[in-house]
N, C-alpha and C. Protein backbone atom coordinates (compact mmCIF):
# COMPACT_ATOMS: atom_id res chain seq x y z
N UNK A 1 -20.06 -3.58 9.85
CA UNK A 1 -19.06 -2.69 10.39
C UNK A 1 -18.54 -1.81 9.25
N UNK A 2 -18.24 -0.44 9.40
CA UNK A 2 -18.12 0.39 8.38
C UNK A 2 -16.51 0.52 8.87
N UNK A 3 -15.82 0.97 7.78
CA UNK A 3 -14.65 1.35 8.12
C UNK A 3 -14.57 3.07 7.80
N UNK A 4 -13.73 3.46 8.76
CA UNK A 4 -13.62 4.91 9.34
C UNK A 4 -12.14 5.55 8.48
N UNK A 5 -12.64 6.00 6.93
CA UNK A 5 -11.42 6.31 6.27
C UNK A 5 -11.13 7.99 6.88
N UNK A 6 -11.47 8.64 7.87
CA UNK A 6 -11.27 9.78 8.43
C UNK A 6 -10.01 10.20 9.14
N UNK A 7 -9.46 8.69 9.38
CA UNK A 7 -8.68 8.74 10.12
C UNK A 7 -7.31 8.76 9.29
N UNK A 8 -6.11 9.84 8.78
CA UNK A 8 -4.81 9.30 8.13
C UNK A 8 -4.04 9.97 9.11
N UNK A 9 -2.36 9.50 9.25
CA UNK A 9 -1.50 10.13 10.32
C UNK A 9 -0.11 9.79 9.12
N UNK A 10 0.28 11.05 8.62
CA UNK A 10 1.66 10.96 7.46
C UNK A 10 2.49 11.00 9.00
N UNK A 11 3.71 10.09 8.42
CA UNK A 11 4.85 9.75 9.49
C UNK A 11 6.10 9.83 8.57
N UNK A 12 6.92 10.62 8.80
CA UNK A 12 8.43 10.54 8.22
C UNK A 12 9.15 9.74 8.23
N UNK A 13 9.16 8.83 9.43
CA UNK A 13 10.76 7.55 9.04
C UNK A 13 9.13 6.31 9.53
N UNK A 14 9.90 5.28 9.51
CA UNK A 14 9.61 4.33 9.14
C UNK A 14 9.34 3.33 10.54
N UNK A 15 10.50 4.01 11.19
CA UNK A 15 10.21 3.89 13.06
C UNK A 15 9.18 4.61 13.89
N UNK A 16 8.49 5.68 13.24
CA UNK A 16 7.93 6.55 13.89
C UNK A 16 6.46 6.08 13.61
N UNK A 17 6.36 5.64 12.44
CA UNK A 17 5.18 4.50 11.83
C UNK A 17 4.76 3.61 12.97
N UNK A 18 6.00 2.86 12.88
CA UNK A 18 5.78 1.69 13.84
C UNK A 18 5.35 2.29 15.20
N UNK A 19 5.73 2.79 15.56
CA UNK A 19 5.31 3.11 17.58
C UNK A 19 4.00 3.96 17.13
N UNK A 20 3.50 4.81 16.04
CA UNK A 20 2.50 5.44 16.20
C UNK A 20 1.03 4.38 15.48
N UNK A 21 1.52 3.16 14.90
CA UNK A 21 0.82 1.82 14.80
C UNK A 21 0.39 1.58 16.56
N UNK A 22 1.43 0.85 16.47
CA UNK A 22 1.61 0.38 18.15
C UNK A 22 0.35 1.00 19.27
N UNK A 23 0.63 2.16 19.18
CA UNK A 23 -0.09 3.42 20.16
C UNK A 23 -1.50 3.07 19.41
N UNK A 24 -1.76 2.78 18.72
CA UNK A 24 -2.83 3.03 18.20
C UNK A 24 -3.48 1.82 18.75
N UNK A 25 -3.15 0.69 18.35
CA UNK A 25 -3.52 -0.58 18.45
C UNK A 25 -3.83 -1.08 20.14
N UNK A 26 -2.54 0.13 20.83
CA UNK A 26 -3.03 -0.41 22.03
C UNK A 26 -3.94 0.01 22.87
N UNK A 27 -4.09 1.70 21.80
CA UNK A 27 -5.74 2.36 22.87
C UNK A 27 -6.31 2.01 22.69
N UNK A 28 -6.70 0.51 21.95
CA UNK A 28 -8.05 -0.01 21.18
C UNK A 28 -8.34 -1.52 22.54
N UNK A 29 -9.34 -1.61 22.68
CA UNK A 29 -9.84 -3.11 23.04
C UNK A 29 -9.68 -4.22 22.73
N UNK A 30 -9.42 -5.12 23.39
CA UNK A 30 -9.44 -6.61 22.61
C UNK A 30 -10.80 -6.78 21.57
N UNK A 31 -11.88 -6.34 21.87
CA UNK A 31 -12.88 -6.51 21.00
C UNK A 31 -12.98 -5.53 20.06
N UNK A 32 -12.35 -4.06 19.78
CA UNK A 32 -11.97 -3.54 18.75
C UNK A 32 -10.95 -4.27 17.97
N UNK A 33 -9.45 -4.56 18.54
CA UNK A 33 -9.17 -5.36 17.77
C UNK A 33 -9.38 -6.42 17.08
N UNK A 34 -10.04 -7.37 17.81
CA UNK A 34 -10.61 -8.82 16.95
C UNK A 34 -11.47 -8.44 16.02
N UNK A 35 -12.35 -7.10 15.87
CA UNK A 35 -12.92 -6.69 14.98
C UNK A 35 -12.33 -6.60 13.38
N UNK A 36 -11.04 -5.52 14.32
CA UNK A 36 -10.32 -5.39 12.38
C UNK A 36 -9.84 -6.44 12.13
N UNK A 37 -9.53 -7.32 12.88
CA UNK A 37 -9.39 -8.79 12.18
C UNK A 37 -9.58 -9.24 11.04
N UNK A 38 -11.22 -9.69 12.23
CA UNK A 38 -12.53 -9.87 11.23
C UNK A 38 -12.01 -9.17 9.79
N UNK A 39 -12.16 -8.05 9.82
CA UNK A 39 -12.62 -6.98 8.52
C UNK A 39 -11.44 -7.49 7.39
N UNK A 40 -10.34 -7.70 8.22
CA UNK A 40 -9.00 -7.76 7.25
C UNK A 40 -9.27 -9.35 6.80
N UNK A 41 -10.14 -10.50 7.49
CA UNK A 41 -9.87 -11.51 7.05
C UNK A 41 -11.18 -11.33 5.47
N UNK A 42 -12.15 -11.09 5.89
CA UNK A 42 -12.84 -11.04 5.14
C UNK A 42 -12.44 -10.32 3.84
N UNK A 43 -11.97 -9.16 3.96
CA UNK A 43 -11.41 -8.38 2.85
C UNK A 43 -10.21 -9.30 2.09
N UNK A 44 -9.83 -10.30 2.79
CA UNK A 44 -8.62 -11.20 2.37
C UNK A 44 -9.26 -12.22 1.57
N UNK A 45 -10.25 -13.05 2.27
CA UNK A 45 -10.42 -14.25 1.78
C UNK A 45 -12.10 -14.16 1.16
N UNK A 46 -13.01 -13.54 1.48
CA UNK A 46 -14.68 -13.58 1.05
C UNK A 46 -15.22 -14.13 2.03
N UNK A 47 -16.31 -14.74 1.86
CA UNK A 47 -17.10 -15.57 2.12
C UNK A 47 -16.24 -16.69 3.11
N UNK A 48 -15.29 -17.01 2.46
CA UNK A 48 -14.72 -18.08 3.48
C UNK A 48 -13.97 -17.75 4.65
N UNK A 49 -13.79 -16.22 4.76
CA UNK A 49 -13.67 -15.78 6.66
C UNK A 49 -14.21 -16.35 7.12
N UNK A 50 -15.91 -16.62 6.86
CA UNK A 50 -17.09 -16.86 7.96
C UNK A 50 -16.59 -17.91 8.51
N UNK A 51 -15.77 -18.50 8.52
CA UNK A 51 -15.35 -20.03 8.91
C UNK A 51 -14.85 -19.89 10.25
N UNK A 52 -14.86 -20.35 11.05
CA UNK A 52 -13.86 -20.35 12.67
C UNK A 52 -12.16 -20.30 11.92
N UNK A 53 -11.73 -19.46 12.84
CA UNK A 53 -10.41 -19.88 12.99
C UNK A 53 -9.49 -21.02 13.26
N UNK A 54 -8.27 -21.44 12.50
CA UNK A 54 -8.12 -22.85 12.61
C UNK A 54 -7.01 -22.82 13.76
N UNK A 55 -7.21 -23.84 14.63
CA UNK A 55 -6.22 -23.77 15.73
C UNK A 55 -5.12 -24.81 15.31
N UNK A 56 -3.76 -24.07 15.51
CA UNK A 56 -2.50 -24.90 15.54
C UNK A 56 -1.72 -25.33 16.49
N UNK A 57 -1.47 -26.49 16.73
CA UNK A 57 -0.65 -26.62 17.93
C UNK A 57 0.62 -27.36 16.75
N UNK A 58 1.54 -26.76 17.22
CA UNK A 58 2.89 -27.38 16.87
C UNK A 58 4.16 -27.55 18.24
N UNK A 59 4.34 -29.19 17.98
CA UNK A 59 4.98 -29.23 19.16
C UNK A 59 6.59 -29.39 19.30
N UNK A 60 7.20 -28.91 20.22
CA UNK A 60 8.81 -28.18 19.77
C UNK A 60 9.54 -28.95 20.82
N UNK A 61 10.84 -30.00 19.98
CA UNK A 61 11.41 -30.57 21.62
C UNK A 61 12.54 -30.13 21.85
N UNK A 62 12.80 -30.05 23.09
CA UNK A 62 14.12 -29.37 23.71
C UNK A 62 15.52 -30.21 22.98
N UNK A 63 16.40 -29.38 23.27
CA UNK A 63 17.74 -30.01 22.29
C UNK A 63 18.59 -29.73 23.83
C-alpha cells in the first residue's frame, strides 16, 4: 500500500481540524480505514504489526 502524500488541507483553528479529520475519515470505508491502521501500526511497531490484534476484555461492576 503506497501512501498518497498529494493530499494536504491547512486549517486555521484547531476545531476546524477536527470536523475536517472527521469528514474525512467518514467518506472512507471500513476497509479503507482498517487499512491506515494497518499502515500506522506498522510504521509504529515493524515487523511486529504482522501479529493479530490483541483482544481485551476488561470487566466493570456496577456501584
Amino acid at each position: 500500500m503506497k501512501l498518497d502524500r498529494t493530499i494536504l488541507v491547512m486549517e486555521n483553528q484547531h476545531n476546524e481540524a477536527e470536523r475536517s479529520d472527521k469528514r474525512y475519515w467518514e467518506a472512507k470505508t471500513p476497509m479503507e480505514r482498517f487499512r491506515a491502521i494497518q499502515t500506522h501500526r506498522q510504521a509504529a511497531y515493524g515487523n511486529e504489526a504482522t501479529r493479530r490484534l490483541q483482544r481485551i476484555l476488561e470487566v466493570a461492576e456496577r456501584t
